[in-house]
N, C-alpha and C. Protein backbone atom coordinates (compact mmCIF):
# COMPACT_ATOMS: atom_id res chain seq x y z
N UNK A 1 0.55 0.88 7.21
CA UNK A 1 -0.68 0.85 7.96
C UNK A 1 -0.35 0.38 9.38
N UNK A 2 -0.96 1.22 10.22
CA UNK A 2 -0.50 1.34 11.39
C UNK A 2 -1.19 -0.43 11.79
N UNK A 3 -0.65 -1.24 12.88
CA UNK A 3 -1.22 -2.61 13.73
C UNK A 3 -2.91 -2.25 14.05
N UNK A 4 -3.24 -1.16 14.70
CA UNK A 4 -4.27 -1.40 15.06
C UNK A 4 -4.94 -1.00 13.98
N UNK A 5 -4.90 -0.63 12.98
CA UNK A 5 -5.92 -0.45 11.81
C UNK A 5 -6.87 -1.82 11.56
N UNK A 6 -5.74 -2.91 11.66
CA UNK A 6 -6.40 -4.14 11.22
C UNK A 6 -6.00 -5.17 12.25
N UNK A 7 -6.52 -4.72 13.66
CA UNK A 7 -6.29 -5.56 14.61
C UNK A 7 -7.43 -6.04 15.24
N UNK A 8 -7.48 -7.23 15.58
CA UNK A 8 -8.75 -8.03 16.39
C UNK A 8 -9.12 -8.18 17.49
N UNK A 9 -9.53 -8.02 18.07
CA UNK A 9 -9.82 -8.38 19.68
C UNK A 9 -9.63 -9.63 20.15
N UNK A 10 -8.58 -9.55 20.96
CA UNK A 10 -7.88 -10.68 21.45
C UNK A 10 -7.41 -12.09 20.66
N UNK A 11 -6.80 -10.76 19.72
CA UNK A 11 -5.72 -11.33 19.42
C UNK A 11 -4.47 -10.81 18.70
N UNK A 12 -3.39 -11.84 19.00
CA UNK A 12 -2.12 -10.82 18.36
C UNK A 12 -1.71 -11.09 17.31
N UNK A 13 -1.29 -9.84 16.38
CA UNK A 13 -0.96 -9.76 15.33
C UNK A 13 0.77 -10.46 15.22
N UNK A 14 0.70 -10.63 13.86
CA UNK A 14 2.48 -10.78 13.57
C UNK A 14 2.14 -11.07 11.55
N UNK A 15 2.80 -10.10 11.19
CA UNK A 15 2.57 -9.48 9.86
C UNK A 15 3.89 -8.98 8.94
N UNK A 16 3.79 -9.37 8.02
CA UNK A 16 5.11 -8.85 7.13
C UNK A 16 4.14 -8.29 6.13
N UNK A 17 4.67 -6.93 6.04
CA UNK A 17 4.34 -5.72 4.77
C UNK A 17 4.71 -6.61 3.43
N UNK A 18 4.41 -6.21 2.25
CA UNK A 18 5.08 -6.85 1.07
C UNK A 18 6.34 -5.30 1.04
N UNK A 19 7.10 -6.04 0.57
CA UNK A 19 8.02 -4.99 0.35
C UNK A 19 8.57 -4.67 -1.37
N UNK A 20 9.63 -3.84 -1.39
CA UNK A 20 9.96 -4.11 -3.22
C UNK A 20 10.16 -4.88 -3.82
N UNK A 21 11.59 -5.87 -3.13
CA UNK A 21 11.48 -7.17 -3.82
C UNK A 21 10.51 -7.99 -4.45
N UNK A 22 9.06 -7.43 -3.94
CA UNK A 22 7.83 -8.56 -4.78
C UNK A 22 8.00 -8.34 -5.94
N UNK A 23 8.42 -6.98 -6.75
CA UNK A 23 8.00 -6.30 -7.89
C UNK A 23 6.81 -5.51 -7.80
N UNK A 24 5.83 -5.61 -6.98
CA UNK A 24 5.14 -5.11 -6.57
C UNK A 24 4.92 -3.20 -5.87
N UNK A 25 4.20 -2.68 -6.14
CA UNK A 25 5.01 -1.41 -5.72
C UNK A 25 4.13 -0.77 -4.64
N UNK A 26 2.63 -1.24 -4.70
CA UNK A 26 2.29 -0.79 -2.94
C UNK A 26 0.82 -1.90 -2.36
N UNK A 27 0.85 -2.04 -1.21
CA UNK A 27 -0.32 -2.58 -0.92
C UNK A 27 0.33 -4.68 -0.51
N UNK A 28 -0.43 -4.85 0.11
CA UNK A 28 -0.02 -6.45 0.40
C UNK A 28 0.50 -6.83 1.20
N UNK A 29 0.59 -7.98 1.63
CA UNK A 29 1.13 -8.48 2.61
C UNK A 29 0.66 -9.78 3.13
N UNK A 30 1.19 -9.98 4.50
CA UNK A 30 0.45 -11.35 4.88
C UNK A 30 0.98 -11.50 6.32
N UNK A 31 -0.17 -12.41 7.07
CA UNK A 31 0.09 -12.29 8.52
C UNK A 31 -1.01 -12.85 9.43
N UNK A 32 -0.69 -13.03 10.60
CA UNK A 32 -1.00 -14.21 11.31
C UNK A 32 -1.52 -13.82 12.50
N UNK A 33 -2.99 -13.99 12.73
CA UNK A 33 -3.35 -13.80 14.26
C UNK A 33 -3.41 -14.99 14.90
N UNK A 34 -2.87 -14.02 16.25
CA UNK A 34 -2.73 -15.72 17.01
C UNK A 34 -3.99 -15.63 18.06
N UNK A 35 -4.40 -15.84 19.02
CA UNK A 35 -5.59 -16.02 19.48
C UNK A 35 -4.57 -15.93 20.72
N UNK A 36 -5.12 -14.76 21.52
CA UNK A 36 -4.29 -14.57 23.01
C UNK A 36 -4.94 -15.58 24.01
N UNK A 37 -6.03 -16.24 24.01
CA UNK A 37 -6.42 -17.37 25.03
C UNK A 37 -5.46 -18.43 24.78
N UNK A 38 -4.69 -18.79 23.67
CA UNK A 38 -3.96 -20.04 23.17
C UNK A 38 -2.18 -19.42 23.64
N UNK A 39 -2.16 -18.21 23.19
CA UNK A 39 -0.44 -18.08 22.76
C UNK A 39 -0.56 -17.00 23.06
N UNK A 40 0.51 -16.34 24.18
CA UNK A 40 0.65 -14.71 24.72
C UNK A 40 2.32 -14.87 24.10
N UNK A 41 3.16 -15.50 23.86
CA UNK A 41 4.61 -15.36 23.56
C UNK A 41 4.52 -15.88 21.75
N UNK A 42 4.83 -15.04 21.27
CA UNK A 42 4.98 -15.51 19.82
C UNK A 42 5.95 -14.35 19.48
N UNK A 43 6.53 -14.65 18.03
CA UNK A 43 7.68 -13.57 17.41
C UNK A 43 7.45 -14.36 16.23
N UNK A 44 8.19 -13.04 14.97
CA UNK A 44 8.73 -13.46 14.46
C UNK A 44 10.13 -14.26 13.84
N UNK A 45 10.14 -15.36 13.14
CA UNK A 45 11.71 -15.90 13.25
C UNK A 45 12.05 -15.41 12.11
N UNK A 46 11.44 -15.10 10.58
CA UNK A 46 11.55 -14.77 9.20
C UNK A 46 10.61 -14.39 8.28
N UNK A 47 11.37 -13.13 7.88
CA UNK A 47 10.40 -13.21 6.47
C UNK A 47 11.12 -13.59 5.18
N UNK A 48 10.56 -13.68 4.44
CA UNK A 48 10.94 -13.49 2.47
C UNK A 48 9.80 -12.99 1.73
N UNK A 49 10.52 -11.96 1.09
CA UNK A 49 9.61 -11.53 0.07
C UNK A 49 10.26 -11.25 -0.64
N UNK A 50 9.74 -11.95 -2.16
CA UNK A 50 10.26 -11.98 -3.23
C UNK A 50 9.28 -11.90 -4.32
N UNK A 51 9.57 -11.89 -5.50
CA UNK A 51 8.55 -11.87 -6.95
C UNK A 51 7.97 -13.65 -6.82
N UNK A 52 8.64 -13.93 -6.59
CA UNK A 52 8.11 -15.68 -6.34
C UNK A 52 7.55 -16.24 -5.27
N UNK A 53 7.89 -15.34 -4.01
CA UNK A 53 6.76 -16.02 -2.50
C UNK A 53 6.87 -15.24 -1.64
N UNK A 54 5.69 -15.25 -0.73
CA UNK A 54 6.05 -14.46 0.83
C UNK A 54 6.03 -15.46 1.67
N UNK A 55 6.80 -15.29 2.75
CA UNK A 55 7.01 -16.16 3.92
C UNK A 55 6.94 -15.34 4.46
N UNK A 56 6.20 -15.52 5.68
CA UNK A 56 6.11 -14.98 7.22
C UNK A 56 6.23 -16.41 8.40
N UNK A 57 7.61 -16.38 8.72
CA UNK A 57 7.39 -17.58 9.89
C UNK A 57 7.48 -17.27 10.72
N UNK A 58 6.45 -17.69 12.22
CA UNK A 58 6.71 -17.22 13.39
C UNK A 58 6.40 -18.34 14.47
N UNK A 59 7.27 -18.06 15.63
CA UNK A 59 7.24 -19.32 16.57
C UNK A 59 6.50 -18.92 17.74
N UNK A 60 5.88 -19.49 18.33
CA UNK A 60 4.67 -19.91 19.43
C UNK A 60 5.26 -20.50 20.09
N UNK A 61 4.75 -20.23 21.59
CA UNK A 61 5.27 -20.78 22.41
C UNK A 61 3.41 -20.82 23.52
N UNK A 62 3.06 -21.64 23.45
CA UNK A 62 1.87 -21.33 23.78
C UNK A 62 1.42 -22.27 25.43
N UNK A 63 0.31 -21.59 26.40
CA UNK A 63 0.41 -21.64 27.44
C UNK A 63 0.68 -22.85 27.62
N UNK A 64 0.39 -24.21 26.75
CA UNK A 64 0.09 -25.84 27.09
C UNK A 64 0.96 -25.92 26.22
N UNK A 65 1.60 -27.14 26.24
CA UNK A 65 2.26 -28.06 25.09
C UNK A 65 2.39 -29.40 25.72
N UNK A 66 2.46 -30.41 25.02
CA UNK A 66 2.91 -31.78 25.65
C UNK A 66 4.78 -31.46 25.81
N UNK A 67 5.28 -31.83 26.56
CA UNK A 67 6.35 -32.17 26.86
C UNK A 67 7.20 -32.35 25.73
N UNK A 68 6.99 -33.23 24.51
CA UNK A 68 7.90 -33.77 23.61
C UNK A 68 7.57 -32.30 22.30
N UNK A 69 6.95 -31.77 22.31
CA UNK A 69 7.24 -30.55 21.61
C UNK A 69 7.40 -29.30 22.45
N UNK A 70 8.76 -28.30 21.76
CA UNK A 70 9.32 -27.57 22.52
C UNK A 70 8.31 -26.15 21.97
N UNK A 71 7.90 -26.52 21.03
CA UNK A 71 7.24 -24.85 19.93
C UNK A 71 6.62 -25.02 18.90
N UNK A 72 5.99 -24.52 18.64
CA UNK A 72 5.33 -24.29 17.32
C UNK A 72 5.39 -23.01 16.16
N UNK A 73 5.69 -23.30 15.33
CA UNK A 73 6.08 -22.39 14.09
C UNK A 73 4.81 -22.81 12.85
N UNK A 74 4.05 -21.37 12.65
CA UNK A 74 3.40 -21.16 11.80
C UNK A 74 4.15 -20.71 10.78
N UNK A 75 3.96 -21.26 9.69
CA UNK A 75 5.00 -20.65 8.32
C UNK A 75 3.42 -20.03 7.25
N UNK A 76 3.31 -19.08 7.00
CA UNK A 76 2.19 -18.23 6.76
C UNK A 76 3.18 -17.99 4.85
N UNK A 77 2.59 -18.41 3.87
CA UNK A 77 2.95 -18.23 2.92
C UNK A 77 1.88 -18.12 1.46
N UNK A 78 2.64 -16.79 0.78
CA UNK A 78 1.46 -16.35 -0.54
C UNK A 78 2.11 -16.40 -1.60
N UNK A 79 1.83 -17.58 -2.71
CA UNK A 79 2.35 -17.40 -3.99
C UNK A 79 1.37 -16.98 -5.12
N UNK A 80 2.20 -15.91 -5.36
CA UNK A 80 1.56 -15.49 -6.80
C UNK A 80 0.96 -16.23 -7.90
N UNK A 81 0.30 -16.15 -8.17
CA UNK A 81 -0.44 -17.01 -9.90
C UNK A 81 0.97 -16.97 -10.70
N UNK A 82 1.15 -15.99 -10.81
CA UNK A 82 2.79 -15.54 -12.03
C UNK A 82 4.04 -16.31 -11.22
N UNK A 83 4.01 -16.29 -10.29
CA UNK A 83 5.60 -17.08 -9.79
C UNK A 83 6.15 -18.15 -10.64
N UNK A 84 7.12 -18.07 -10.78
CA UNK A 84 8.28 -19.48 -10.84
C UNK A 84 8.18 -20.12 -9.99
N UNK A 85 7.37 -21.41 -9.79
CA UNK A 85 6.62 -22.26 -8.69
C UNK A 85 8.03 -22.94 -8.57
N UNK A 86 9.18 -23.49 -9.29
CA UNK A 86 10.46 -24.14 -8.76
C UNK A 86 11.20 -23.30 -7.59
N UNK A 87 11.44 -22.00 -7.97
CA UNK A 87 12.10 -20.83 -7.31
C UNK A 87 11.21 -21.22 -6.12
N UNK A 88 10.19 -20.38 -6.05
CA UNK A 88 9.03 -20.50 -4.87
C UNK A 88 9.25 -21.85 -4.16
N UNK A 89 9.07 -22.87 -4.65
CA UNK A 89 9.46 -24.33 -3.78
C UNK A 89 10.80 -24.23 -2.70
N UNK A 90 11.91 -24.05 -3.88
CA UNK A 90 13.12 -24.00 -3.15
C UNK A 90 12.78 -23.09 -2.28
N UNK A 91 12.40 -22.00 -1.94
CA UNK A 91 12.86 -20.57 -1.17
C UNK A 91 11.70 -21.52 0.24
N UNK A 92 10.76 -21.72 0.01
CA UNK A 92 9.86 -22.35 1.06
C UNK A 92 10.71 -23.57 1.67
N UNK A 93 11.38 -24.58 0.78
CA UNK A 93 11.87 -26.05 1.34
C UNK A 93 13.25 -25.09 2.52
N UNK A 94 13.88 -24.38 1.75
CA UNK A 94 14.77 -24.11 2.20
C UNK A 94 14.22 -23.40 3.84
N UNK A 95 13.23 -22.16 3.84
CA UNK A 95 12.89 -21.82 5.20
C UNK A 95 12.01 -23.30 6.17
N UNK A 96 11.78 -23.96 5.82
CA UNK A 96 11.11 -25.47 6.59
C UNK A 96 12.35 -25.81 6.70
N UNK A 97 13.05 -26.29 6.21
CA UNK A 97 14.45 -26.75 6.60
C UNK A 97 15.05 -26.32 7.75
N UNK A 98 15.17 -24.82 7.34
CA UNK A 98 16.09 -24.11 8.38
C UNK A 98 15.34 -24.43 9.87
N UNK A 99 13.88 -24.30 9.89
CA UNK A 99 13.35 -24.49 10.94
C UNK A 99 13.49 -25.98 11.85
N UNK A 100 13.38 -26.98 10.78
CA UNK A 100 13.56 -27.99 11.35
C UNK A 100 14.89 -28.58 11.95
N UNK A 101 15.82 -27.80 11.48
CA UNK A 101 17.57 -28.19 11.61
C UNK A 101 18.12 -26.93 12.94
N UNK A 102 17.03 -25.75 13.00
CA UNK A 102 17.29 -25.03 14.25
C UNK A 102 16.53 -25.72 15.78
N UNK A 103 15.39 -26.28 15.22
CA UNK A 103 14.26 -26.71 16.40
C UNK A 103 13.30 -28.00 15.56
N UNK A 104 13.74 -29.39 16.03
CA UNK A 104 13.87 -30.28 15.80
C UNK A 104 13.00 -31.32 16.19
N UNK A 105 12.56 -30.45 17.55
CA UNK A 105 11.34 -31.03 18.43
C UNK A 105 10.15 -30.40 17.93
N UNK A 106 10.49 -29.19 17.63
CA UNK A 106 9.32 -28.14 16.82
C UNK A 106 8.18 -28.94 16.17
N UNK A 107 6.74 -28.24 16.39
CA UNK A 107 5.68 -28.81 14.95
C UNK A 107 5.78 -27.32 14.47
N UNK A 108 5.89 -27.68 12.76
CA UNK A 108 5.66 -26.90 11.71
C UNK A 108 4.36 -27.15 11.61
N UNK A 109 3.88 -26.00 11.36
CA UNK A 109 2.55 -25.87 10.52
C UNK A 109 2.54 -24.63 8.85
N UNK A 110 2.23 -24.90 7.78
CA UNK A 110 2.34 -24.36 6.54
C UNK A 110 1.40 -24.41 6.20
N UNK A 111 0.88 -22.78 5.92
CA UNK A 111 -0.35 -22.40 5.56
C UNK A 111 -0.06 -20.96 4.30
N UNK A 112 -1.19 -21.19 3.96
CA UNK A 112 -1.37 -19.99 3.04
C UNK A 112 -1.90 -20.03 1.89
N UNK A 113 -1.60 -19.26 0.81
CA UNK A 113 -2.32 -19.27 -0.66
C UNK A 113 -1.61 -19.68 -1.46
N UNK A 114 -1.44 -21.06 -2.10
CA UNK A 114 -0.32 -21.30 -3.07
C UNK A 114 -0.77 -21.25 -4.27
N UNK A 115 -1.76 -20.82 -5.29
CA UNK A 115 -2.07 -20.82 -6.28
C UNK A 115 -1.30 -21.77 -6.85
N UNK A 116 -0.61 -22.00 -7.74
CA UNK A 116 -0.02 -22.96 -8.39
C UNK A 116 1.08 -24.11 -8.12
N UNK A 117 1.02 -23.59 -7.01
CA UNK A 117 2.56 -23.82 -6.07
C UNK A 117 2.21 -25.39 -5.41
N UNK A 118 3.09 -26.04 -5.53
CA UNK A 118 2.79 -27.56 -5.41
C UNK A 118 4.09 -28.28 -4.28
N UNK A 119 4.45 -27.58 -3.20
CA UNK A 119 5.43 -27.47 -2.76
C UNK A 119 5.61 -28.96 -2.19
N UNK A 120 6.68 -30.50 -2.48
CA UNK A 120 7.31 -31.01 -1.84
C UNK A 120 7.66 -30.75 -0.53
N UNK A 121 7.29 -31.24 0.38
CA UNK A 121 7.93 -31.43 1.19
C UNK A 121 7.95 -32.60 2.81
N UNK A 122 9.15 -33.21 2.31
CA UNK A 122 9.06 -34.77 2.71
C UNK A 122 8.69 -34.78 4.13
N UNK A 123 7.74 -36.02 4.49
CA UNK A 123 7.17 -35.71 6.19
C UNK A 123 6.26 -34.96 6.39
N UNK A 124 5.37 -34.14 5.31
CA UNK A 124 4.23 -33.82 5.71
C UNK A 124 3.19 -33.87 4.90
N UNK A 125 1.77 -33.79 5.93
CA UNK A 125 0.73 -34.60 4.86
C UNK A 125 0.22 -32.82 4.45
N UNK A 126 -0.43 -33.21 3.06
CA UNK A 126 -1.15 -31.84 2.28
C UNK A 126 -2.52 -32.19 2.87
N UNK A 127 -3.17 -30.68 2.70
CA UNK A 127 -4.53 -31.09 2.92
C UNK A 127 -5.28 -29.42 2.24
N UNK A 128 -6.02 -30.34 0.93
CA UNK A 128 -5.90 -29.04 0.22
C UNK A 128 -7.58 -28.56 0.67
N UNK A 129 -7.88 -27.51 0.91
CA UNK A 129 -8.92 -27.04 1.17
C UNK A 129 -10.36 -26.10 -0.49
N UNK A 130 -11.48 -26.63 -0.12
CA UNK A 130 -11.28 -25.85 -1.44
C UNK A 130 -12.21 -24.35 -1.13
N UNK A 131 -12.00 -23.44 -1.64
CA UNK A 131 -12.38 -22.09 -1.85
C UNK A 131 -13.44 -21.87 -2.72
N UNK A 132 -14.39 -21.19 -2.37
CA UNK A 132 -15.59 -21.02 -3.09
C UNK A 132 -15.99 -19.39 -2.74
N UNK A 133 -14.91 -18.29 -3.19
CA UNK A 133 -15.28 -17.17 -3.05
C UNK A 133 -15.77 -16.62 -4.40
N UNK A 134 -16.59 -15.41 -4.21
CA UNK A 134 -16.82 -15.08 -5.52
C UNK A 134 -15.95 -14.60 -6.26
């Protein structure tokens, strides 16, 4: 599906397809608008997609920052109901890691759908939201 099928007005996309590795065989995905009044420079740094999680991480670089942070990285992540929530942990600790051991000054931010997924991870606070769709 082409970007502008499901694109917003003013704002930019950054999106990972699900691919085969989910087990999955068409349809899905996950992805991140950024709001072009806040952030005109963003990319992606990684994806994963696997039967156990999607990661989409991408770094911001946005018009303001205080001084003592260099960037910001949205880590955009969907776990399945069915996942191996251990697998899924590791594969997530491991991409926060990498981020924090590449860019150090960085704020992480971790978002997404974890259905069962109860992810550790030391130094940051949870804040579980609750959902009331039909």
């Amino acid at each position: 599906m082409p970007d502008n099928a499901i694109s917003i007005d003013n704002f930019n996309i950054i999106r990972s397809d699900r691919m085969e590795e989910s087990g999955k065989s068409c349809g899905g995905g996950i992805a991140n608008y950024i709001n072009k009044a806040w952030c005109n420079n963003s990319a992606i740094k990684s994806k994963i997609c696997t039967m156990e999680i999607q990661v989409l991480s991408a770094v911001c670089r946005p018009y303001w920052l205080p001084r003592e942070i260099s960037c910001i990285y949205i880590v955009a992540i969907y776990c399945p109901p069915s996942a191996d929530t251990k697998v899924a942990s590791y594969k997530l600790l491991n991409n926060v890691n990498s981020i924090e051991q590449d860019k150090p000054d960085a704020t992480i931010i971790v978002l997404g759908y974890f259905n069962s997924l109860k992810p550790k991870l030391p130094g940051y606070k949870q804040i579980e939201l609750e959902s009331h769709t039909p």
